[in-house]
Structures are given as structure tokens and as C-alpha cells.
N, C-alpha and C. Protein backbone atom coordinates (compact mmCIF):
# COMPACT_ATOMS: atom_id res chain seq x y z
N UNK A 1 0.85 -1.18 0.00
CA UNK A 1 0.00 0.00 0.00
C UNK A 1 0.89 1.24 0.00
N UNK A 2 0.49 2.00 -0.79
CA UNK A 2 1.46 3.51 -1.11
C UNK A 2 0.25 4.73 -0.59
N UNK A 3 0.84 5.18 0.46
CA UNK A 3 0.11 6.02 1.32
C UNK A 3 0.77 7.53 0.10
N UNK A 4 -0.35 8.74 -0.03
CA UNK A 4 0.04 9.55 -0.82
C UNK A 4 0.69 10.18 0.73
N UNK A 5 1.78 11.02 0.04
CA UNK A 5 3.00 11.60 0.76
C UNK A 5 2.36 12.82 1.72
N UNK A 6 0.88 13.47 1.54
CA UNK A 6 0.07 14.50 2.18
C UNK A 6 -0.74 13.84 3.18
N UNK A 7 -0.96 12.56 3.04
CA UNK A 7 -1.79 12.11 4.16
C UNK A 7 -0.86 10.82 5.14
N UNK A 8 0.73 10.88 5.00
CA UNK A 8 1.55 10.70 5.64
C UNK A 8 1.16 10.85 7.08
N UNK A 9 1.62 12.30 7.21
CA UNK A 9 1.30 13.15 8.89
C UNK A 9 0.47 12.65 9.10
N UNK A 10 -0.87 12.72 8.62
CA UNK A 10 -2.38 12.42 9.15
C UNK A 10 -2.26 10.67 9.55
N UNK A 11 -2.38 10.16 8.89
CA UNK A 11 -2.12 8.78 9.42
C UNK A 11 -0.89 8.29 10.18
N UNK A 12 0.15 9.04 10.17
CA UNK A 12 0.70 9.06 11.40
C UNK A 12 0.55 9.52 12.82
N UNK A 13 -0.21 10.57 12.58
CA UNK A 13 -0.60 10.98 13.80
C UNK A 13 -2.00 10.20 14.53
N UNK A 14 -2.87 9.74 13.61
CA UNK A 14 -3.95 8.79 13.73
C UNK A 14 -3.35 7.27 14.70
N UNK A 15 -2.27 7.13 14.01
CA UNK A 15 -1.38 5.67 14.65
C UNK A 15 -0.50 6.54 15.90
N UNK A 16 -0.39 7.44 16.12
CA UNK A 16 0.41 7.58 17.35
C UNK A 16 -0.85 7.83 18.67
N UNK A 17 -2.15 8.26 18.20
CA UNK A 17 -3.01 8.33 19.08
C UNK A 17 -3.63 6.99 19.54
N UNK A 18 -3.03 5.52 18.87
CA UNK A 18 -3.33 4.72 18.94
C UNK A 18 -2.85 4.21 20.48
N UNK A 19 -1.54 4.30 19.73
CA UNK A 19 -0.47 3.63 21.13
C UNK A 19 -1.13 4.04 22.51
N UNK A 20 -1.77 5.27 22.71
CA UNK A 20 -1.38 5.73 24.04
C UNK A 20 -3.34 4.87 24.09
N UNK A 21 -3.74 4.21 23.50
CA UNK A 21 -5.26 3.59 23.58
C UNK A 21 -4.72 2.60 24.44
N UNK A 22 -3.31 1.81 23.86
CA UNK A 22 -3.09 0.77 23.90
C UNK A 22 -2.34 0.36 25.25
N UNK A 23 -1.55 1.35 25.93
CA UNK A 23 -1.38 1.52 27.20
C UNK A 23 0.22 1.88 26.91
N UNK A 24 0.63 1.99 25.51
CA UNK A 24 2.42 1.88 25.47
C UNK A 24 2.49 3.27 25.56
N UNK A 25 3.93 3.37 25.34
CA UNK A 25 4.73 4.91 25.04
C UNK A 25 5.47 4.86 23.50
N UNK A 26 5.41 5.72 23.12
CA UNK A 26 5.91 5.74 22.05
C UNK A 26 7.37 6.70 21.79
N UNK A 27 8.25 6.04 21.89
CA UNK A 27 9.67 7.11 21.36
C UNK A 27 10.67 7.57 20.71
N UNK A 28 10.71 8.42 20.07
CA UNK A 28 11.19 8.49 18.87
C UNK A 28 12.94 8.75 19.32
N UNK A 29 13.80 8.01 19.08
CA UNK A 29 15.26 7.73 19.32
C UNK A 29 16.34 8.15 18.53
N UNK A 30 17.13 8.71 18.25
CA UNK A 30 18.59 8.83 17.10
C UNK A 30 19.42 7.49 17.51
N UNK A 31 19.67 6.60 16.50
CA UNK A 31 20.60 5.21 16.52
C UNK A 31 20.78 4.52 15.08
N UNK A 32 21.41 4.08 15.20
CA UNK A 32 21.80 2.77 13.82
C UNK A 32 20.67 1.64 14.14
N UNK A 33 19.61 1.73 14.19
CA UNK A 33 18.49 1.03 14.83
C UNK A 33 17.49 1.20 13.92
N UNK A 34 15.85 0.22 12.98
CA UNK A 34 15.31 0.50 12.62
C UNK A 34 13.77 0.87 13.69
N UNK A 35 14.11 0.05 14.93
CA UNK A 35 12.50 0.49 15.91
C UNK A 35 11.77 -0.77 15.66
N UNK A 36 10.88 -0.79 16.77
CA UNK A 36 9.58 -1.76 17.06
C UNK A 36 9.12 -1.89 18.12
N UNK A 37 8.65 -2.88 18.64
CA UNK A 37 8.23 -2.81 19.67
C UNK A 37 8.85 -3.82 20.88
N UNK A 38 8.83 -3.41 22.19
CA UNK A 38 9.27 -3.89 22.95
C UNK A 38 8.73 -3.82 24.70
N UNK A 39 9.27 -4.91 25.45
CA UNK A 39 8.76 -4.52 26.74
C UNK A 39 10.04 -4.24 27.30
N UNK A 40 9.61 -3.19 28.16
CA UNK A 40 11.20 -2.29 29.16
C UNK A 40 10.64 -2.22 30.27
N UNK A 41 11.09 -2.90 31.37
CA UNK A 41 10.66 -2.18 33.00
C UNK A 41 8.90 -2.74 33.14
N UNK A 42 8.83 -3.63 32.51
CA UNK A 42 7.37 -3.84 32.57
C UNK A 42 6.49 -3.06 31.93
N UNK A 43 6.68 -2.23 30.56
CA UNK A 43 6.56 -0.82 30.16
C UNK A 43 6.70 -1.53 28.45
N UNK A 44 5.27 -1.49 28.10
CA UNK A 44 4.84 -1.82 26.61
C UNK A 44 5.52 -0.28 25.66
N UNK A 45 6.88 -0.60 24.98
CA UNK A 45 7.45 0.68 24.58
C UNK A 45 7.84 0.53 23.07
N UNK A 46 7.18 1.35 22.06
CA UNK A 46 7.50 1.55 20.78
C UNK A 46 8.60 2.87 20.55
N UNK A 47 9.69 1.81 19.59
CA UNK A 47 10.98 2.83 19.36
C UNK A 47 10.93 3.33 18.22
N UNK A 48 10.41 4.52 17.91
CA UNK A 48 11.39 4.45 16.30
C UNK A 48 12.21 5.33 15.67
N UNK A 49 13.12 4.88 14.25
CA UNK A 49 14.03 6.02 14.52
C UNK A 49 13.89 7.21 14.25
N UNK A 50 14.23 8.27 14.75
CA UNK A 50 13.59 9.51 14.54
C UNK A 50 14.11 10.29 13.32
N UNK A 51 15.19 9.27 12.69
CA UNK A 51 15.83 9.40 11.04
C UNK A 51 15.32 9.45 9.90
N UNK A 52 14.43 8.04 10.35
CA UNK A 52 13.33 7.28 9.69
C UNK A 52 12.38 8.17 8.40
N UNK A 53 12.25 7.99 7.53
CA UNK A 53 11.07 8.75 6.67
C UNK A 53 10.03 9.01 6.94
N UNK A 54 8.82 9.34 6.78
CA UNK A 54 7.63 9.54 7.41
C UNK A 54 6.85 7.80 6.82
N UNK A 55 7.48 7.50 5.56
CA UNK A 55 6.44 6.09 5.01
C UNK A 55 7.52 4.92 6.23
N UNK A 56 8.63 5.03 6.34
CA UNK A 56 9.25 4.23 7.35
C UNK A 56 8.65 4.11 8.91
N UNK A 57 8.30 5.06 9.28
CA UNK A 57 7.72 5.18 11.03
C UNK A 57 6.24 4.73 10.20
N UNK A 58 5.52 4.68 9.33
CA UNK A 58 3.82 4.37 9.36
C UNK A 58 4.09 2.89 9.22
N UNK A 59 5.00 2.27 8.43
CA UNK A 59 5.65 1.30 8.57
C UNK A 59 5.82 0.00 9.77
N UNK A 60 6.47 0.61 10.81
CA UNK A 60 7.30 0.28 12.16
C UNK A 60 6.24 0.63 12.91
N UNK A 61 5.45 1.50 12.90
CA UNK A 61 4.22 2.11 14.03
C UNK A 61 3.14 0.71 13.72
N UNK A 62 2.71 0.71 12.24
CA UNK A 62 1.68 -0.62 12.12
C UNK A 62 2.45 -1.52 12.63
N UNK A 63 3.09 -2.31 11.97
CA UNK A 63 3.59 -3.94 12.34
C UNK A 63 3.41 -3.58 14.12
N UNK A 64 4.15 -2.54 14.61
CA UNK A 64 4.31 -2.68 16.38
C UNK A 64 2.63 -2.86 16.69
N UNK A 65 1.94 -1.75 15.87
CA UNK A 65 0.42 -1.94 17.02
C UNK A 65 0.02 -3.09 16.52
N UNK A 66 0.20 -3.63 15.39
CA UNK A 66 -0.78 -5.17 15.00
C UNK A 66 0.34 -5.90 16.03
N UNK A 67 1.38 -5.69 16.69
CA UNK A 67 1.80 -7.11 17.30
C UNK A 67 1.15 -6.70 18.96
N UNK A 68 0.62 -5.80 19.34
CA UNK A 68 0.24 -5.15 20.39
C UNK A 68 -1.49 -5.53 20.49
N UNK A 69 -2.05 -6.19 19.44
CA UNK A 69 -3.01 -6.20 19.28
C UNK A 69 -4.06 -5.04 19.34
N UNK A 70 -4.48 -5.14 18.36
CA UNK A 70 -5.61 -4.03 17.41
C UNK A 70 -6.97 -4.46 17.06
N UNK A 71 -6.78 -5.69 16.95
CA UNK A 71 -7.73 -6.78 16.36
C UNK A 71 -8.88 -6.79 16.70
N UNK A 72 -9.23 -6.18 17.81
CA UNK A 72 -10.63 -6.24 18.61
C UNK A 72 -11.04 -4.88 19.14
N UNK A 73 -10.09 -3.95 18.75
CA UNK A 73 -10.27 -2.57 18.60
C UNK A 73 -10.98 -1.86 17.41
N UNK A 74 -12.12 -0.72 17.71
CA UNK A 74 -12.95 -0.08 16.50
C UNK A 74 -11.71 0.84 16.11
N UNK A 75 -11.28 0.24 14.95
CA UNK A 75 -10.72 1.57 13.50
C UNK A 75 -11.15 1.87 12.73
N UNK A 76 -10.78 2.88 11.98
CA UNK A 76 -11.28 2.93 10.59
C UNK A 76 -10.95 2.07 9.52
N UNK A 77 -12.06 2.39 8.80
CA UNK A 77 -11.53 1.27 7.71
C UNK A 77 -9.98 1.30 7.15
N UNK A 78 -9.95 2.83 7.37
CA UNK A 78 -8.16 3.42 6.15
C UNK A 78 -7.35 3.05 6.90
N UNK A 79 -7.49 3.46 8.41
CA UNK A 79 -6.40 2.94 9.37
C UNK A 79 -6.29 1.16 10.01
N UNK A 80 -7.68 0.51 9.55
CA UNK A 80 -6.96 -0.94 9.66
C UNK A 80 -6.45 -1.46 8.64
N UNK A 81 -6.77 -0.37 7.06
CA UNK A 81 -6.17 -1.26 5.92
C UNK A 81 -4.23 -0.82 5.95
N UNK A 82 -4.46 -0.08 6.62
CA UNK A 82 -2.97 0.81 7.04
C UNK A 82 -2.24 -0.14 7.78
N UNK A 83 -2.77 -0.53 8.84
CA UNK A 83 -2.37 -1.22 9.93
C UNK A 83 -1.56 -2.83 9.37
N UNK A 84 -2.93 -3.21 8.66
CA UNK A 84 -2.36 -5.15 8.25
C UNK A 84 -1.72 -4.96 6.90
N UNK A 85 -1.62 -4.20 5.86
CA UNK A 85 -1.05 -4.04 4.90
C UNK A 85 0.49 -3.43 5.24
N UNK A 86 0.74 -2.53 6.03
CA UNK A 86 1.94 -2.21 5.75
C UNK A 86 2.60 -3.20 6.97
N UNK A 87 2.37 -3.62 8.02
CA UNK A 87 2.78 -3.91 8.97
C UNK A 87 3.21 -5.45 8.29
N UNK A 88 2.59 -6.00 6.90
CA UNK A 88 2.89 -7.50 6.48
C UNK A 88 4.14 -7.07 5.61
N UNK A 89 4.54 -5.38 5.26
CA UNK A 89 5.70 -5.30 4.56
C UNK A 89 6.67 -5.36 5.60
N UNK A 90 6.39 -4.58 6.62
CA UNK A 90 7.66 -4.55 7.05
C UNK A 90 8.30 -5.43 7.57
């Protein structure tokens, strides 16, 4: 799925209002690192790199919330086709 480059932000910001549904933190890092998801301190925590492109973090943000489970959560249609489509590329 090829997200047009203007509705980037918007569906990124749609998926970052997700995380905090979901109980994680989300943080954007500088490293030789691509990001995902992880548990820290008992602390459900999404990394990503803050290098990253804007289609790279919509990328790394899906695959993390589909492994965080989404599945039984109301989305939109654009943001679950967002969610299982790009999250099976990355």
C-alpha cells in the first residue's frame, strides 16, 4: 500500500493516538536502529528512529500496534487497511 505523501502526517498521527489507547509509550530515538516494539521495565514501549522517513515510522508504528493487538479494537476502515497491509511489509 502507497500512502500519498500528504496524508503521511495524518495517518501518522492517527497511529500515534493509537499507542497511548493501547497503554504503550511511544519514542522516537537517534541510533543505527530500525524500531519496534518492545517490553522495558514492565513498560509496553514503541521505538522508532527519529531518522526514519515519514512512510518508514507508518511502517514500524503498524507492524508494532498489530503485534500489540488491534484486532478487537474499532478503526477505521483506512487505518486498519494501514495497519495489516503495511505492517505485512515490514
Amino acid at each position: 500500500m502507497k500512502i500519498k505523501e500528504k496524508e503521511l502526517e495524518e495517518t501518522l498521527q492517527e497511529l500515534k493516538a493509537l499507542v497511548g489507547q493501547l497503554g504503550a509509550t511511544l519514542r522516537f530515538e537517534k541510533g543505527n536502529f530500525k524500531g519496534g516494539y518492545c517490553i522495558l521495565h514492565d513498560s509496553k514501549v514503541i521505538v522508532i528512529n527519529r531518522m526514519a522517513n515519514q512512510q518508514r515510522k507508518v511502517m514500524i508504528l503498524s507492524a508494532a500496534l498489530k503485534e500489540l493487538g488491534v484486532d478487537k479494537m474499532y478503526l477505521s476502515p483506512k487505518i486498519r487497511e494501514v495497519i495489516d497491509e503495511m505492517a505485512e511489509v515490514n
